[in-house]
PDB file of N, CA and C in Angstrom:
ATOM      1  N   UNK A   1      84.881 -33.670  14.618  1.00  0.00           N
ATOM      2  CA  UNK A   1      84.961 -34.013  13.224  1.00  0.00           C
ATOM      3  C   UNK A   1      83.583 -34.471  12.760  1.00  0.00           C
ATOM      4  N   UNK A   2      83.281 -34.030  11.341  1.00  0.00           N
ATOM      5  CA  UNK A   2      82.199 -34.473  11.275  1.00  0.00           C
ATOM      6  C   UNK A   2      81.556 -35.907  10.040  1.00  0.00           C
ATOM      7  N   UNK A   3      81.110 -36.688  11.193  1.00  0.00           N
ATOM      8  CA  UNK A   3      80.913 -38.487  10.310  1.00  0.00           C
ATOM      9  C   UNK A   3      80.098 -38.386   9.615  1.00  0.00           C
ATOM     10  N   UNK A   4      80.550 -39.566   8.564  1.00  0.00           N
ATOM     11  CA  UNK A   4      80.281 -39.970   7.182  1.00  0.00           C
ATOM     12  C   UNK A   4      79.079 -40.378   7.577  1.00  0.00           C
ATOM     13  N   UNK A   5      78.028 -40.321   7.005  1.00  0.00           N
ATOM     14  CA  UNK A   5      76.289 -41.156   7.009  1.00  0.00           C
ATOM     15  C   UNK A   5      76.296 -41.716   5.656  1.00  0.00           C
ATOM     16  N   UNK A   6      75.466 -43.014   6.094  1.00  0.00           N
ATOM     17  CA  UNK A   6      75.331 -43.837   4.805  1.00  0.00           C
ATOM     18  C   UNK A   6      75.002 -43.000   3.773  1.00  0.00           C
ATOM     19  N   UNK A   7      74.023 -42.316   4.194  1.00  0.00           N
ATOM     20  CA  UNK A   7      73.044 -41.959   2.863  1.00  0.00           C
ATOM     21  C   UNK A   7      73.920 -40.855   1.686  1.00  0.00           C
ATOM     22  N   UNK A   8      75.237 -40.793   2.721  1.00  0.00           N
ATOM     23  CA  UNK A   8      76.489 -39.769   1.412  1.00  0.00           C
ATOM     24  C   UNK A   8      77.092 -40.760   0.395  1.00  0.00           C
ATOM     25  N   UNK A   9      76.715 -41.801   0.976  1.00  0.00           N
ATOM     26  CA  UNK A   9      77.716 -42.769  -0.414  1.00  0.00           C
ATOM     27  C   UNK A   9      77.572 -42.359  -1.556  1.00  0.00           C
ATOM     28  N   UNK A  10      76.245 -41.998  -2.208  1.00  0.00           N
ATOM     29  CA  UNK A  10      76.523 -41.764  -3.810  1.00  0.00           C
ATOM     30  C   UNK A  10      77.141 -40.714  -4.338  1.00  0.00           C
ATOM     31  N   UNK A  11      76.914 -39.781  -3.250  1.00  0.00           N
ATOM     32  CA  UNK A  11      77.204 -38.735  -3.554  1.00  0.00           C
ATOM     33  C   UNK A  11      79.048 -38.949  -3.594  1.00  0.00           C
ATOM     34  N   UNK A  12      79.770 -39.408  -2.407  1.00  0.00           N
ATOM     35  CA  UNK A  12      81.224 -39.681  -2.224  1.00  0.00           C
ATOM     36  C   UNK A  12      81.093 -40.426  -3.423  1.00  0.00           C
ATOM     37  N   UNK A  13      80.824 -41.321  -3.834  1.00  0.00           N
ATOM     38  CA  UNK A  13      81.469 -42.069  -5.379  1.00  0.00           C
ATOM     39  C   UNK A  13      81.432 -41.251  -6.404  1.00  0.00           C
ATOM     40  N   UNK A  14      80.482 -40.666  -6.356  1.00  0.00           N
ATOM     41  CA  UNK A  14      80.514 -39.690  -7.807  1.00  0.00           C
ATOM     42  C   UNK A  14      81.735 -38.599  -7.587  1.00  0.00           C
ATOM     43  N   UNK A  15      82.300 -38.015  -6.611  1.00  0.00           N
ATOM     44  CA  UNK A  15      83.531 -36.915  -6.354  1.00  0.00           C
ATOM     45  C   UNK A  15      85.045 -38.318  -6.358  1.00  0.00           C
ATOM     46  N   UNK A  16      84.461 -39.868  -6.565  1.00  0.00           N
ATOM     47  CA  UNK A  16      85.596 -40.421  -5.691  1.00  0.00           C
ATOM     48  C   UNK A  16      86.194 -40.473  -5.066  1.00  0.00           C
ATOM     49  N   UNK A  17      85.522 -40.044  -3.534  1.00  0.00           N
ATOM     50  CA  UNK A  17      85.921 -39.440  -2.079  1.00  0.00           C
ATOM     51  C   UNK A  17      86.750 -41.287  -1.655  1.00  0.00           C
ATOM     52  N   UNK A  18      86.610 -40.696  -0.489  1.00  0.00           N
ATOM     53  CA  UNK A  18      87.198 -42.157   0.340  1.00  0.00           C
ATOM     54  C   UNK A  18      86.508 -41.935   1.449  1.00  0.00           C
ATOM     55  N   UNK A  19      86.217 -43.056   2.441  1.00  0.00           N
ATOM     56  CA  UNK A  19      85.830 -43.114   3.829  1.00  0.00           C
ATOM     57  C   UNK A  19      86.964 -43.856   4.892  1.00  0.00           C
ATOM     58  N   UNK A  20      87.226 -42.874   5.858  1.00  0.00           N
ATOM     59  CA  UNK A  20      88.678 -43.152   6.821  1.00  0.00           C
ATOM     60  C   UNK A  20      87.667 -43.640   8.109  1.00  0.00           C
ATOM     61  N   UNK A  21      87.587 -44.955   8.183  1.00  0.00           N
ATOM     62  CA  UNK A  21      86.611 -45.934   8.998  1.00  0.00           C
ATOM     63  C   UNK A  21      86.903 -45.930  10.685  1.00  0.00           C
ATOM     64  N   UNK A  22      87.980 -45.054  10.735  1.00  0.00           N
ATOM     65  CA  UNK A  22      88.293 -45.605  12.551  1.00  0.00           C
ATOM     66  C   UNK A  22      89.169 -43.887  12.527  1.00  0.00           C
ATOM     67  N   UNK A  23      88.538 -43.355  12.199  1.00  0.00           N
ATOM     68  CA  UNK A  23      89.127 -41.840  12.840  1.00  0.00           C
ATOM     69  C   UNK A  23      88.915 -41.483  14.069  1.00  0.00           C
ATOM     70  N   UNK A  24      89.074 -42.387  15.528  1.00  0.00           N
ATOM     71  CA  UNK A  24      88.976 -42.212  17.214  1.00  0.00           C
ATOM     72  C   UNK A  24      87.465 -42.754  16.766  1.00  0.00           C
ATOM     73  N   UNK A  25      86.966 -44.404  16.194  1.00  0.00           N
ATOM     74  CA  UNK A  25      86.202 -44.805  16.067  1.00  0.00           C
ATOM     75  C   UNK A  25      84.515 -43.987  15.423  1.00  0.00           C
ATOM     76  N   UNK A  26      84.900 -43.358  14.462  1.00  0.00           N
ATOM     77  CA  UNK A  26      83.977 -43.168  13.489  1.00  0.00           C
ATOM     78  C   UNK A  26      84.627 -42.820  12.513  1.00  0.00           C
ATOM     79  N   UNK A  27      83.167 -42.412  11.244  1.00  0.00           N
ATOM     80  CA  UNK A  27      83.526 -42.795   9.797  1.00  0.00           C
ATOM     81  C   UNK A  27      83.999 -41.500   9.474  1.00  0.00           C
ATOM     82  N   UNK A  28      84.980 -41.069   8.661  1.00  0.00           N
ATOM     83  CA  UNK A  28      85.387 -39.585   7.971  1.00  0.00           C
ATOM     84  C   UNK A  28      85.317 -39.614   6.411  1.00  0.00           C
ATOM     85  N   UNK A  29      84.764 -39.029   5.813  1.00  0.00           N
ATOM     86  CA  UNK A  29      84.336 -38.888   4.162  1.00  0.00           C
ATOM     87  C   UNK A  29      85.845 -37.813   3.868  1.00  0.00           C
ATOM     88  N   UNK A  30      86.267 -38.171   2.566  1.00  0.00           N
ATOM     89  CA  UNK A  30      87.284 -37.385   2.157  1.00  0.00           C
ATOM     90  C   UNK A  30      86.532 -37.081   0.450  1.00  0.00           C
ATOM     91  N   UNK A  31      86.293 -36.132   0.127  1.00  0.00           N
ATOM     92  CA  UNK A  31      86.033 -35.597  -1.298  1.00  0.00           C
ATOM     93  C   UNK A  31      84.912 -34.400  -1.361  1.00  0.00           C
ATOM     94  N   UNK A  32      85.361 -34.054  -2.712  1.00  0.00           N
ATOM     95  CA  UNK A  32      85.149 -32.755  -3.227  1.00  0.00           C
ATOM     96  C   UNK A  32      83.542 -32.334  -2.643  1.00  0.00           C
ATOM     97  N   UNK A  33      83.381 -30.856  -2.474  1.00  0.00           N
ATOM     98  CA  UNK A  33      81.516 -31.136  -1.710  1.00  0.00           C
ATOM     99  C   UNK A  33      81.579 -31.778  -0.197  1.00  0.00           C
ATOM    100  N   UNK A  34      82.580 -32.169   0.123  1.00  0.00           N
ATOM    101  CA  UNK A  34      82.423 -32.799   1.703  1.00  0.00           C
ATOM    102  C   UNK A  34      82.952 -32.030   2.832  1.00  0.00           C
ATOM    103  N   UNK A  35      82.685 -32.002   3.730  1.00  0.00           N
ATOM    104  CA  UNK A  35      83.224 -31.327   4.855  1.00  0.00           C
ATOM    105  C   UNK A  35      85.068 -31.078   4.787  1.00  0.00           C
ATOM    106  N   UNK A  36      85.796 -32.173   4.515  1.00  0.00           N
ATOM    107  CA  UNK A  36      86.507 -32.601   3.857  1.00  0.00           C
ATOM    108  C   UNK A  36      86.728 -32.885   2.627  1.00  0.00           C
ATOM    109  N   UNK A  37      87.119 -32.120   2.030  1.00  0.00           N
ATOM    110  CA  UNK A  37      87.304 -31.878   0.585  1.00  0.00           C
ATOM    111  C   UNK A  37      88.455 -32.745   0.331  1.00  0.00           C
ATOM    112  N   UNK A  38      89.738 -33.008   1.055  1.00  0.00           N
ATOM    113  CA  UNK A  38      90.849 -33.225   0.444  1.00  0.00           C
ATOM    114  C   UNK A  38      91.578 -33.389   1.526  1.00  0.00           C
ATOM    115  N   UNK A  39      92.606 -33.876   1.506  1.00  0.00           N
ATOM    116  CA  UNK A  39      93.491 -34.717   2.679  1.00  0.00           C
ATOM    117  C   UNK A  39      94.443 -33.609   3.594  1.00  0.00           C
ATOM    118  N   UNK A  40      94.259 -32.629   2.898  1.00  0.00           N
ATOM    119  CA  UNK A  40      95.024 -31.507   3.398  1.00  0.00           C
ATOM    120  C   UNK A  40      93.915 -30.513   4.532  1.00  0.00           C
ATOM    121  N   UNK A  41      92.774 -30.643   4.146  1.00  0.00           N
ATOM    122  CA  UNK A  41      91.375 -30.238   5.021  1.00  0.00           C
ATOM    123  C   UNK A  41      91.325 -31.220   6.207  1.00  0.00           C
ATOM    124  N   UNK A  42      91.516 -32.522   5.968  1.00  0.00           N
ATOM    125  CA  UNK A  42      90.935 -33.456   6.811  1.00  0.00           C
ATOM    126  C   UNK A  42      92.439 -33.292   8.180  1.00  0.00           C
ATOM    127  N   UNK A  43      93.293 -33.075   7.220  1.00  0.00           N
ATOM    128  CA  UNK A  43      94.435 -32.950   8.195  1.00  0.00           C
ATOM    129  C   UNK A  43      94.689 -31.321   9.279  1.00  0.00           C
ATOM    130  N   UNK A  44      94.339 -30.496   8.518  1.00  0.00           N
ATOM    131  CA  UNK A  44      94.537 -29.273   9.573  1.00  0.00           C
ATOM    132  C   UNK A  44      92.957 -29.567  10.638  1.00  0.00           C
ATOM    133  N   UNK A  45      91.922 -30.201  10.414  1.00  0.00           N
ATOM    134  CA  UNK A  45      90.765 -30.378  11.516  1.00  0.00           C
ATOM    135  C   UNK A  45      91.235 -31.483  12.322  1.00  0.00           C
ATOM    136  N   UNK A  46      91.848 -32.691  12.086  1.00  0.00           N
ATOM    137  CA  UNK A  46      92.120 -33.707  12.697  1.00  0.00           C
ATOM    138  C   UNK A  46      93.413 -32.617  13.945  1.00  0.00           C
ATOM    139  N   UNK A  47      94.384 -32.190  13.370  1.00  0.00           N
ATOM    140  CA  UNK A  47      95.187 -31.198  14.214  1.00  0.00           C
ATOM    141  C   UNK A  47      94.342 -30.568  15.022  1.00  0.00           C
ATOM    142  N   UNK A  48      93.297 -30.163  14.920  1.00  0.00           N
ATOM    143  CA  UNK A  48      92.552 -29.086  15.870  1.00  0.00           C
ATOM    144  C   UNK A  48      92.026 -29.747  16.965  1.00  0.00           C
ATOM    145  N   UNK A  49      91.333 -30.631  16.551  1.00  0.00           N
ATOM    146  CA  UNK A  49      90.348 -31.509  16.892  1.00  0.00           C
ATOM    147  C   UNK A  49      90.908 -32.569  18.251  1.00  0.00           C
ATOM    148  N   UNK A  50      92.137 -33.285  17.763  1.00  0.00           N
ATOM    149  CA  UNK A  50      92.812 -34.062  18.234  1.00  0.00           C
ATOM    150  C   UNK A  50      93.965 -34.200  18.400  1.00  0.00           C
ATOM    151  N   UNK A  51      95.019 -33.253  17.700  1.00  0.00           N
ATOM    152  CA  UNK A  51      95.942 -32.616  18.011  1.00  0.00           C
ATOM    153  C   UNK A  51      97.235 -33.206  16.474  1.00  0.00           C
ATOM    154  N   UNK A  52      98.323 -32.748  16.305  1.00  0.00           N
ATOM    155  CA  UNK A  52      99.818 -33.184  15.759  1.00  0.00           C
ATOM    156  C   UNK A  52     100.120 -34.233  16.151  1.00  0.00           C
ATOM    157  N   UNK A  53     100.034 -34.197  17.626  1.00  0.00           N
ATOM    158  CA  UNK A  53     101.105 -36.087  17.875  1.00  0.00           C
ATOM    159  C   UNK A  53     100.057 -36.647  17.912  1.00  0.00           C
ATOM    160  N   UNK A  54      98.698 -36.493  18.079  1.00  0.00           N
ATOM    161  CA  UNK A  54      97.653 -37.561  18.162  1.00  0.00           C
ATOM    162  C   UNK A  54      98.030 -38.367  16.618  1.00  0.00           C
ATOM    163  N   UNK A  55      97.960 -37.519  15.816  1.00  0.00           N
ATOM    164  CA  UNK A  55      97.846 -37.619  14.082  1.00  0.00           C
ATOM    165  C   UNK A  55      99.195 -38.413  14.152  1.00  0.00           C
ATOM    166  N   UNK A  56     100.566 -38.123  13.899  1.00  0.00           N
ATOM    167  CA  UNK A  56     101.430 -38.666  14.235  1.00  0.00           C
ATOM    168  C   UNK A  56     101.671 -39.869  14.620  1.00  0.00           C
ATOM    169  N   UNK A  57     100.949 -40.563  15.938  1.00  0.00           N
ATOM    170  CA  UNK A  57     101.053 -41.522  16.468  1.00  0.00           C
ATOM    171  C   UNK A  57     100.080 -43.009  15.833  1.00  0.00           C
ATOM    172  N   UNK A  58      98.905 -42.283  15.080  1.00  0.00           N
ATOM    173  CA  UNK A  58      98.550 -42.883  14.583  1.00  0.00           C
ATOM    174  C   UNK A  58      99.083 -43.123  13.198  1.00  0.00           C
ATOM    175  N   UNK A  59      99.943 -42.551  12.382  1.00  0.00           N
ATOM    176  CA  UNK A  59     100.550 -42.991  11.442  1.00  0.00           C
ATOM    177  C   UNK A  59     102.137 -43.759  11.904  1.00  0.00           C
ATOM    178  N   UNK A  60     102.020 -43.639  13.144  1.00  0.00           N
ATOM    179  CA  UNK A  60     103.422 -44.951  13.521  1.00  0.00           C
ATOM    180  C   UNK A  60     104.590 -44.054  13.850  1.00  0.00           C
ATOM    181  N   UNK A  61     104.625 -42.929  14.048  1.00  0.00           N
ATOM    182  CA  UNK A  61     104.846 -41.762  14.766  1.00  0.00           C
ATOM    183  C   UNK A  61     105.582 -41.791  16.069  1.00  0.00           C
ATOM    184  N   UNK A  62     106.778 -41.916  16.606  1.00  0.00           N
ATOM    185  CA  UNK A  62     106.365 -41.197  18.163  1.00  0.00           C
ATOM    186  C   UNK A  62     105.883 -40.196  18.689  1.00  0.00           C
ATOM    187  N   UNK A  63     105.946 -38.850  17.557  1.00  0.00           N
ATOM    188  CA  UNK A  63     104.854 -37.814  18.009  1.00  0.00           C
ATOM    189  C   UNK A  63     105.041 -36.601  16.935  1.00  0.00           C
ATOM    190  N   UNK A  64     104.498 -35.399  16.855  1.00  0.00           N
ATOM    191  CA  UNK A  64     104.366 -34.362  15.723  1.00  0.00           C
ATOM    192  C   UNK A  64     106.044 -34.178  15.024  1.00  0.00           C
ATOM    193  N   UNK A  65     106.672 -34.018  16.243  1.00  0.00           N
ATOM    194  CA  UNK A  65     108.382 -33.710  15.836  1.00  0.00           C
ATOM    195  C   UNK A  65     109.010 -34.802  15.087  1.00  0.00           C
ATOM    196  N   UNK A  66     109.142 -35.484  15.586  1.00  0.00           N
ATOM    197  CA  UNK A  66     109.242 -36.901  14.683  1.00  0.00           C
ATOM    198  C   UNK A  66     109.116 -37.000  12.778  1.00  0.00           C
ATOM    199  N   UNK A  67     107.626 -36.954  13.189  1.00  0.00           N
ATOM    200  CA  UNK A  67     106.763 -36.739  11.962  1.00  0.00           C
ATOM    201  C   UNK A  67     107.404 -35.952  10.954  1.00  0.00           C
ATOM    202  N   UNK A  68     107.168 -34.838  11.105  1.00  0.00           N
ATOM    203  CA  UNK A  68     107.376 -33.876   9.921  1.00  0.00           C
ATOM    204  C   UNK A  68     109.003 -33.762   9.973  1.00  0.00           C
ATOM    205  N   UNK A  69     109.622 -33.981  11.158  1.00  0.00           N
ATOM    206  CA  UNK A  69     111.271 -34.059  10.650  1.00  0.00           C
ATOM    207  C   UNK A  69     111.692 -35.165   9.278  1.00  0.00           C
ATOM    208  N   UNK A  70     110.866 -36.100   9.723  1.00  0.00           N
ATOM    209  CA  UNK A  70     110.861 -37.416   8.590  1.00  0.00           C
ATOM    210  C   UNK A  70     110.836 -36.597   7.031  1.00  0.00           C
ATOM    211  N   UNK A  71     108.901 -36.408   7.266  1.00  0.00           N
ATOM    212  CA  UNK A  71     108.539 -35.521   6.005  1.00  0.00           C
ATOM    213  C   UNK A  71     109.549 -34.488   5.373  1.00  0.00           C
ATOM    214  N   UNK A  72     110.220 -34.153   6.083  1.00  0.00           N
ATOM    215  CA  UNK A  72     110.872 -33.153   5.259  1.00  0.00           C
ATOM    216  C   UNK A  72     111.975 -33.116   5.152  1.00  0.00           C
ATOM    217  N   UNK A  73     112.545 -34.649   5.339  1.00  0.00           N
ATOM    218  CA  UNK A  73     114.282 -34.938   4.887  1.00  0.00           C
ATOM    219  C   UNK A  73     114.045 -35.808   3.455  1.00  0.00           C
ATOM    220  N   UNK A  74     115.554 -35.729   3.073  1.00  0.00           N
ATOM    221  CA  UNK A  74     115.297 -36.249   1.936  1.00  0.00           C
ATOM    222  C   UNK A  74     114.817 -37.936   1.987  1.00  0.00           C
ATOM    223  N   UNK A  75     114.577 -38.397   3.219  1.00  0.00           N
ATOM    224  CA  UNK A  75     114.159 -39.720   2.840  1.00  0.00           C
ATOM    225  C   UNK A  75     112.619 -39.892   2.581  1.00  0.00           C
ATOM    226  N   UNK A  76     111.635 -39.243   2.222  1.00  0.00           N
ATOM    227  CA  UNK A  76     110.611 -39.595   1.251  1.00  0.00           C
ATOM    228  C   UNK A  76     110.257 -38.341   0.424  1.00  0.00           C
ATOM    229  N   UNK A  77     109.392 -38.910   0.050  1.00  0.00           N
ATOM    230  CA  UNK A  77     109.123 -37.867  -1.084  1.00  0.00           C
ATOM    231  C   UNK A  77     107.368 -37.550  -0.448  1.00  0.00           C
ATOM    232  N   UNK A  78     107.210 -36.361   0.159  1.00  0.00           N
ATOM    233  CA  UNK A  78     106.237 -36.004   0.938  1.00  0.00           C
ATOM    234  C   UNK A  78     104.996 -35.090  -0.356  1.00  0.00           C
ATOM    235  N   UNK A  79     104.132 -36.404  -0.875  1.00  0.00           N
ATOM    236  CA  UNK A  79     103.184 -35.695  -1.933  1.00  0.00           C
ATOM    237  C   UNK A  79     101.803 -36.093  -1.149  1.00  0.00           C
ATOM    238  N   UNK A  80     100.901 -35.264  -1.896  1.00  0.00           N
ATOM    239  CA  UNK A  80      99.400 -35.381  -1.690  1.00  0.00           C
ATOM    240  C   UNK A  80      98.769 -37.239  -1.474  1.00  0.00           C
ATOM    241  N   UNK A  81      99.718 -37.906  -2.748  1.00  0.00           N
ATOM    242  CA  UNK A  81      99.262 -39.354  -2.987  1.00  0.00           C
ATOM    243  C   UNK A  81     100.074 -40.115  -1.770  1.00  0.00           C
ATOM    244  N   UNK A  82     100.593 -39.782  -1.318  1.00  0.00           N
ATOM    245  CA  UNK A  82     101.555 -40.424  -0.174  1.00  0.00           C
ATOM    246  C   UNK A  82     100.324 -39.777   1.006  1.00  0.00           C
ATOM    247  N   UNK A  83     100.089 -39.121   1.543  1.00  0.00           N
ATOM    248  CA  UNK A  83      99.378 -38.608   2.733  1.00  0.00           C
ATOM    249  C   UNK A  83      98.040 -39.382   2.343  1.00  0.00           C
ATOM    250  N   UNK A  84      97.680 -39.270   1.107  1.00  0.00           N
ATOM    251  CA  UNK A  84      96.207 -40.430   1.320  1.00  0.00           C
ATOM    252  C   UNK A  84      96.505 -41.610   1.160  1.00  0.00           C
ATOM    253  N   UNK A  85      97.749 -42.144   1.070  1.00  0.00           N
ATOM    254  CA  UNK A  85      98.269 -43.569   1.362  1.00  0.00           C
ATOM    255  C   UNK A  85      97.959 -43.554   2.747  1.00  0.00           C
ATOM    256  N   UNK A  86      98.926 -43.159   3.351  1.00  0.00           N
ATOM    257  CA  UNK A  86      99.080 -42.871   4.672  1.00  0.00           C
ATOM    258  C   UNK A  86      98.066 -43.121   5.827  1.00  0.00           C
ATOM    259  N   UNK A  87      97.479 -42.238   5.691  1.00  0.00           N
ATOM    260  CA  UNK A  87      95.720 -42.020   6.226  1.00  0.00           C
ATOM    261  C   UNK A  87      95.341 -43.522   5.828  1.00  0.00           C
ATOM    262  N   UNK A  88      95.050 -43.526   4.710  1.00  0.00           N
ATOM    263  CA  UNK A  88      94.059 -45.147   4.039  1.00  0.00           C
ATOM    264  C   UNK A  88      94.352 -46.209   5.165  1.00  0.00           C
ATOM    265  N   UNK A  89      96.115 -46.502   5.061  1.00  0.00           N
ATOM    266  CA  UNK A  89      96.415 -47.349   5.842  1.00  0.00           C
ATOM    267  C   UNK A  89      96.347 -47.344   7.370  1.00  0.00           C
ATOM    268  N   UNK A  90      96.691 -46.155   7.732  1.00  0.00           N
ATOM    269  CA  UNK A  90      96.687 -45.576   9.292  1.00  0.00           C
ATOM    270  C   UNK A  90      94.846 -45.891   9.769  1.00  0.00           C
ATOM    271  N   UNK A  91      93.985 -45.238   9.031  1.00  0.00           N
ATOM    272  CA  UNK A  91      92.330 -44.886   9.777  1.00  0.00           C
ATOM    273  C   UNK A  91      91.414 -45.881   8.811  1.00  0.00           C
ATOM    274  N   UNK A  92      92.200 -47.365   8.108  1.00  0.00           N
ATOM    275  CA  UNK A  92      91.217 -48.042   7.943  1.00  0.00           C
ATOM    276  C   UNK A  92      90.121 -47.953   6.490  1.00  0.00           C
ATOM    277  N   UNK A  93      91.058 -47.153   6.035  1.00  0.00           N
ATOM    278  CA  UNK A  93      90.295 -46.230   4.776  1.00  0.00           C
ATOM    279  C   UNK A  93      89.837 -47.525   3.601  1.00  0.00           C
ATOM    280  N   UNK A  94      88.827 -46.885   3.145  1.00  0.00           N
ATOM    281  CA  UNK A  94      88.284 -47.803   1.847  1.00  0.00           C
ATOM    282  C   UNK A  94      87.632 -46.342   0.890  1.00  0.00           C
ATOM    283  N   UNK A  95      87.934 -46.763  -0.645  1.00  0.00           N
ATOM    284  CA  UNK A  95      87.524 -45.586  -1.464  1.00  0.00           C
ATOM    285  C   UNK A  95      85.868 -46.130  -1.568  1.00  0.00           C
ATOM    286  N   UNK A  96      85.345 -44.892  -1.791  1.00  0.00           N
ATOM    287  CA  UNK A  96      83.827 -44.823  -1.847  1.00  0.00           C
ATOM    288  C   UNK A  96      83.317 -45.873  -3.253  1.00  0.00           C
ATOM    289  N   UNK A  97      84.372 -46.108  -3.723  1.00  0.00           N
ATOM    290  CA  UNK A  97      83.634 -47.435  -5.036  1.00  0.00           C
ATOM    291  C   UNK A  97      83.509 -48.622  -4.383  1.00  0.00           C
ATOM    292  N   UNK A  98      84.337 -48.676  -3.712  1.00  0.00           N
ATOM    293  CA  UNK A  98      84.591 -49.945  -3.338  1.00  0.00           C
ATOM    294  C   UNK A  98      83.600 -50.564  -1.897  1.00  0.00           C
ATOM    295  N   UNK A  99      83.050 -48.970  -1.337  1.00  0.00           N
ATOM    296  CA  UNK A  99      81.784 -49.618  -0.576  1.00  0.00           C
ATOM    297  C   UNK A  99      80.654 -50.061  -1.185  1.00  0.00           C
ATOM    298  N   UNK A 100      80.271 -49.359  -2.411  1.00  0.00           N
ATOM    299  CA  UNK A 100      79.209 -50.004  -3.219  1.00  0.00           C
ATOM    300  C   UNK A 100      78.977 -51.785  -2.969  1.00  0.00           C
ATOM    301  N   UNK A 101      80.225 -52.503  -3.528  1.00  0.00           N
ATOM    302  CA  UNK A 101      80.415 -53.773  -3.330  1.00  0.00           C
ATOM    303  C   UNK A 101      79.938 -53.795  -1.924  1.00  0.00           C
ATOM    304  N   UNK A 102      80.016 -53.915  -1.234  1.00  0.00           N
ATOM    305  CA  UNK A 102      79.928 -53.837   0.913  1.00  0.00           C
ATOM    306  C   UNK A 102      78.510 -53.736   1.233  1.00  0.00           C
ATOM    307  N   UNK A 103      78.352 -52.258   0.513  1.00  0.00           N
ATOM    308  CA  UNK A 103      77.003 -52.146   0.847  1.00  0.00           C
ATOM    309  C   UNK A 103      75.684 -53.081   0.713  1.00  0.00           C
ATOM    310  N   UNK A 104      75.130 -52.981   1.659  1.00  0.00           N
ATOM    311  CA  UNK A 104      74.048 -54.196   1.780  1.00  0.00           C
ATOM    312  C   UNK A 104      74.048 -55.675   2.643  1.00  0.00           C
ATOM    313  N   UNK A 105      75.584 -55.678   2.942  1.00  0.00           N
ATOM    314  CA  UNK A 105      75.846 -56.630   3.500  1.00  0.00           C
ATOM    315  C   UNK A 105      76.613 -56.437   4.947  1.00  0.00           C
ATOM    316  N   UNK A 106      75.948 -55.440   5.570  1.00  0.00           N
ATOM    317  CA  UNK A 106      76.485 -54.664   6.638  1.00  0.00           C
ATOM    318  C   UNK A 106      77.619 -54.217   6.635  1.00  0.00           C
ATOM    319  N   UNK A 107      78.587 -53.299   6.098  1.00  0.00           N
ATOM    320  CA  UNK A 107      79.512 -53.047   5.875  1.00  0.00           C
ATOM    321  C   UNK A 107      79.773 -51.811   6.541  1.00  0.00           C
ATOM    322  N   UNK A 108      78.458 -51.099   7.117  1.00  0.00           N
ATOM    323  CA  UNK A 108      78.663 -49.835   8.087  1.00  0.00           C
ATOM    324  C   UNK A 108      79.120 -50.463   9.849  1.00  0.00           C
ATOM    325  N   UNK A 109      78.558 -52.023  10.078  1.00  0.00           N
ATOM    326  CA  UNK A 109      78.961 -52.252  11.005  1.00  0.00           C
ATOM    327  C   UNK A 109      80.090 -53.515  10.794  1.00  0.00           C
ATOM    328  N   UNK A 110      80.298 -54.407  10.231  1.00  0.00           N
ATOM    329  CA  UNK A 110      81.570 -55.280   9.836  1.00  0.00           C
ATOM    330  C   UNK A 110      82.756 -54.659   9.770  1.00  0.00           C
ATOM    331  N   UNK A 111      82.593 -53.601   8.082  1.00  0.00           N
ATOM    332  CA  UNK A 111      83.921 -53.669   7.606  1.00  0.00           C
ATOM    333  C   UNK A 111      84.404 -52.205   8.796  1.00  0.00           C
ATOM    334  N   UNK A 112      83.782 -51.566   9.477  1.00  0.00           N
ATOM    335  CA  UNK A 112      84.008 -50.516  10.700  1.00  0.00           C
ATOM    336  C   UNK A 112      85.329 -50.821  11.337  1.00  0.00           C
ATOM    337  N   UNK A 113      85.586 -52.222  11.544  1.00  0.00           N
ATOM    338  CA  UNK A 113      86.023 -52.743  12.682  1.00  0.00           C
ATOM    339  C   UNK A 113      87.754 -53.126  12.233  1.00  0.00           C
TER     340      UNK A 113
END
């Protein structure tokens, strides 16, 4: 997968990307222009990369089957804004405005953690 570098921040705020801070301990950029464009990109490479139940387990998962049996009963409502909930909460995520504030005050190695 390929990590977020400081020097993309302006660029991620201006698309209003997000950064997923602990993706198997590094940074992942989500927005338009990025390797990751969109949560649906970040998700078929994270599958490749690291697999379904890896992904799975980190959203609280016992593993891929699990998962998408959930997703696709009627007990949630499986949208785009729910999967970047998801992620945010699962890999630590902060939206790219909100590092502005951070930035400067070590926030590539603090808020990482």
């Amino acid at each position: 997968m390929e990590e977020f570098e400081d020097s993309q921040l302006r660029n991620l705020q201006e698309v209003e990307g997000i950064v997923l801070r602990d993706v198997h301990g590094e940074r992942v950029a989500i927005g338009k222009g990025f390797p990751y464009e969109n949560i649906f990109s970040f998700m078929v490479h994270y599958f490749n990369f690291y697999t379904v139940d890896d992904f799975a387990e980190k959203l609280g998962y016992k593993d891929g089957d699990e998962m998408f049996k959930y997703w696709f009963s009627q007990k949630t409502e499986l949208t785009e804004f729910n999967l970047v909930n998801w992620c945010m909460d699962s890999f630590k995520g902060i939206y790219a405005e909100d590092l502005a504030d951070l930035y400067g005050q070590g926030w590539n190695h603090v808020y990482l953690k």
